[in-house]
C-alpha atoms as a PDB file:
ATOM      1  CA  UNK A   1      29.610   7.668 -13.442  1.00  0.00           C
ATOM      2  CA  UNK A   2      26.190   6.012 -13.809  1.00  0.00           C
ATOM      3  CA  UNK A   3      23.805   7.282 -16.585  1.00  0.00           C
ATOM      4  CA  UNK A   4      20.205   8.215 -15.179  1.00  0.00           C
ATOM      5  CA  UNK A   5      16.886   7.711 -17.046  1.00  0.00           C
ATOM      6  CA  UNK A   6      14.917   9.380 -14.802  1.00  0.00           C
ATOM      7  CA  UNK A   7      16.076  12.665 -12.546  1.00  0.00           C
ATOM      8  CA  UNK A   8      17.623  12.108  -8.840  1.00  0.00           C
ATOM      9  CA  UNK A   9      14.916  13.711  -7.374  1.00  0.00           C
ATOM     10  CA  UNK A  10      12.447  11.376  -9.026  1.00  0.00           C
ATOM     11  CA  UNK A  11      14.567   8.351  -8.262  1.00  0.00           C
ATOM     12  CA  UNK A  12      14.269   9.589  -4.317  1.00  0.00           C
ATOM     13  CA  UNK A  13      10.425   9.680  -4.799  1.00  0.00           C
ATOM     14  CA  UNK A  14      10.509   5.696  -6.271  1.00  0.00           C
ATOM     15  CA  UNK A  15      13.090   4.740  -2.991  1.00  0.00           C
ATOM     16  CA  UNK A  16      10.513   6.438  -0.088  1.00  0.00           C
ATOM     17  CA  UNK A  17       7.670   4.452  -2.345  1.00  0.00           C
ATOM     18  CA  UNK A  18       9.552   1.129  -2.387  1.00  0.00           C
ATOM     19  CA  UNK A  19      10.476   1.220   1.053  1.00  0.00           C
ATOM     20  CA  UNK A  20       7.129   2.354   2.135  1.00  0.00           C
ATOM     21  CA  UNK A  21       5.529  -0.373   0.620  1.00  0.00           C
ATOM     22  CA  UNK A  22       8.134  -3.098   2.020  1.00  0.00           C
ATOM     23  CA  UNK A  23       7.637  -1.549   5.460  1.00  0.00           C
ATOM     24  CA  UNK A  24       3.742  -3.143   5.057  1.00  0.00           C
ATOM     25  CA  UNK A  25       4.571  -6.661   4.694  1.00  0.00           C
ATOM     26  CA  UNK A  26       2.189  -9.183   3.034  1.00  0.00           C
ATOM     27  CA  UNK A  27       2.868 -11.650   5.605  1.00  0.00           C
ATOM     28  CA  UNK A  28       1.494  -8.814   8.532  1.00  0.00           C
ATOM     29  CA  UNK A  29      -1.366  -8.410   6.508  1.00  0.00           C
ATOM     30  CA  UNK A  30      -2.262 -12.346   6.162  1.00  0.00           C
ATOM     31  CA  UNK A  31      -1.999 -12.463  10.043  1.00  0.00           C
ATOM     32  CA  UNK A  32      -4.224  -9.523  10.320  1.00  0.00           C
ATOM     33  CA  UNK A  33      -6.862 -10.958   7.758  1.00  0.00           C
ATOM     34  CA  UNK A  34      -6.421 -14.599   9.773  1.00  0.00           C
ATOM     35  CA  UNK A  35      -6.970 -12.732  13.425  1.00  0.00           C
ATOM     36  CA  UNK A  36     -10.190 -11.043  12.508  1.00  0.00           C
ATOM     37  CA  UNK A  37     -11.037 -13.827  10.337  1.00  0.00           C
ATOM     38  CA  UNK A  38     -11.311 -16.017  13.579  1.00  0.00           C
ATOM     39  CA  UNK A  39     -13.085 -13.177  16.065  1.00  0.00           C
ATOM     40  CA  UNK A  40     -16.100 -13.850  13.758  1.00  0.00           C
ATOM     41  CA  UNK A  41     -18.674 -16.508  14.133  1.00  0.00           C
ATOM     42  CA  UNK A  42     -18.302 -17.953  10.872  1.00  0.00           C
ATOM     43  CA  UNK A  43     -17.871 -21.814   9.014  1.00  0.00           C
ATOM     44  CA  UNK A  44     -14.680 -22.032   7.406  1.00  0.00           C
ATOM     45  CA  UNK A  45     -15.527 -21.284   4.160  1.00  0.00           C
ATOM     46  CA  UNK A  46     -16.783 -17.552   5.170  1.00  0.00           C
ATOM     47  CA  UNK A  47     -13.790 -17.372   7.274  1.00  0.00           C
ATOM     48  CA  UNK A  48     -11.969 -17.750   3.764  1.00  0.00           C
ATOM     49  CA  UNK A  49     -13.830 -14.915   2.221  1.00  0.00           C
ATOM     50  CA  UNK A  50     -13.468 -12.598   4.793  1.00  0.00           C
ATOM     51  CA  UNK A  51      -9.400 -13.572   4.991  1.00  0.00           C
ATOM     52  CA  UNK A  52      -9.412 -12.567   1.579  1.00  0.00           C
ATOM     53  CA  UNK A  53     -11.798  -9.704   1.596  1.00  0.00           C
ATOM     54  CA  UNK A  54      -9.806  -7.710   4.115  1.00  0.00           C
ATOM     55  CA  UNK A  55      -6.147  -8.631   2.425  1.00  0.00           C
ATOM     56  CA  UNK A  56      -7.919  -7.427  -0.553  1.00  0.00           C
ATOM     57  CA  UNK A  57      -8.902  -4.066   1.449  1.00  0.00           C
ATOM     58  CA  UNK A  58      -5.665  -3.946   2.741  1.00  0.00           C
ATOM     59  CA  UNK A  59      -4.241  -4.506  -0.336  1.00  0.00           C
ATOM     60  CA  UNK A  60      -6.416  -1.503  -2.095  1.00  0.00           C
ATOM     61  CA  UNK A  61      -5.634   1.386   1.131  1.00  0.00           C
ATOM     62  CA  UNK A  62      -2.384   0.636   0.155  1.00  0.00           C
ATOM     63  CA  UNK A  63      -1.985   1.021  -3.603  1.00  0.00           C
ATOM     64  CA  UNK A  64      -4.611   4.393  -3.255  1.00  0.00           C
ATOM     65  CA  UNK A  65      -2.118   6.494  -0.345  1.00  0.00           C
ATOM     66  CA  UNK A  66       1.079   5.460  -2.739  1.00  0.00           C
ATOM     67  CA  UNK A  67      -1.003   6.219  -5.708  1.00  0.00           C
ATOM     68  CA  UNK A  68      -1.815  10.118  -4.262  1.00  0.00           C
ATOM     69  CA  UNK A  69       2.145  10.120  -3.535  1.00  0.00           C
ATOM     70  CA  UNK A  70       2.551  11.075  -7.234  1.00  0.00           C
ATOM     71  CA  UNK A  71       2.210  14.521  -8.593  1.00  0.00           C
ATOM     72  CA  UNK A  72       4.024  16.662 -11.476  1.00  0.00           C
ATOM     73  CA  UNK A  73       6.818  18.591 -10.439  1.00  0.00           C
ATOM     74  CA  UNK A  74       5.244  21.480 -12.220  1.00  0.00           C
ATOM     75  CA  UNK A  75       1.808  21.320  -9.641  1.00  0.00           C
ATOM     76  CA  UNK A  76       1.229  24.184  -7.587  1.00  0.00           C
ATOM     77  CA  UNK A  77       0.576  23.524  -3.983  1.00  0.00           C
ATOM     78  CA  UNK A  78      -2.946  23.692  -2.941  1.00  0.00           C
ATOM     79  CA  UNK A  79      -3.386  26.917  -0.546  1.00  0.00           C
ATOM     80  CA  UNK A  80      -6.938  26.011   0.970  1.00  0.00           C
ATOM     81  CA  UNK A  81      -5.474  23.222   2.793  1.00  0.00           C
END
């Protein structure tokens, strides 16, 4: 019988998070940033920046909807919503 750390239902919350974030690929977002990257009327070297800027968005949206997956167990649920 395996020894947990952490409690099951915490351990659930960490599997939806990992596969959520391994449904978004890296290499989807690179092709995203490369498409709009070449709709622009840019030189290459802006075409760079804004490859990297929106991976770098991308990136951020991300990390901030997985980051507002996390709450105490203890939190009340917020009735004005």
């Amino acid at each position: 019988m395996p020894i947990y750390l952490l409690s099951p239902s915490t351990i659930l919350v960490v599997e939806v998070i990992i596969k959520l974030k391994n449904m978004i690929d890296d290499k989807k977002i690179e092709t995203a940033a490369r498409r709009y990257s070449e709709v622009t009327d840019c030189d290459k070297q802006e075409a760079l920046l804004i490859e990297e800027g929106f991976k770098e968005g991308a990136n951020w949206a991300i990390n901030e909807f997985l980051k507002n997956l996390w709450h105490p167990a203890s939190e009340e649920p917020r009735k004005d919503v």
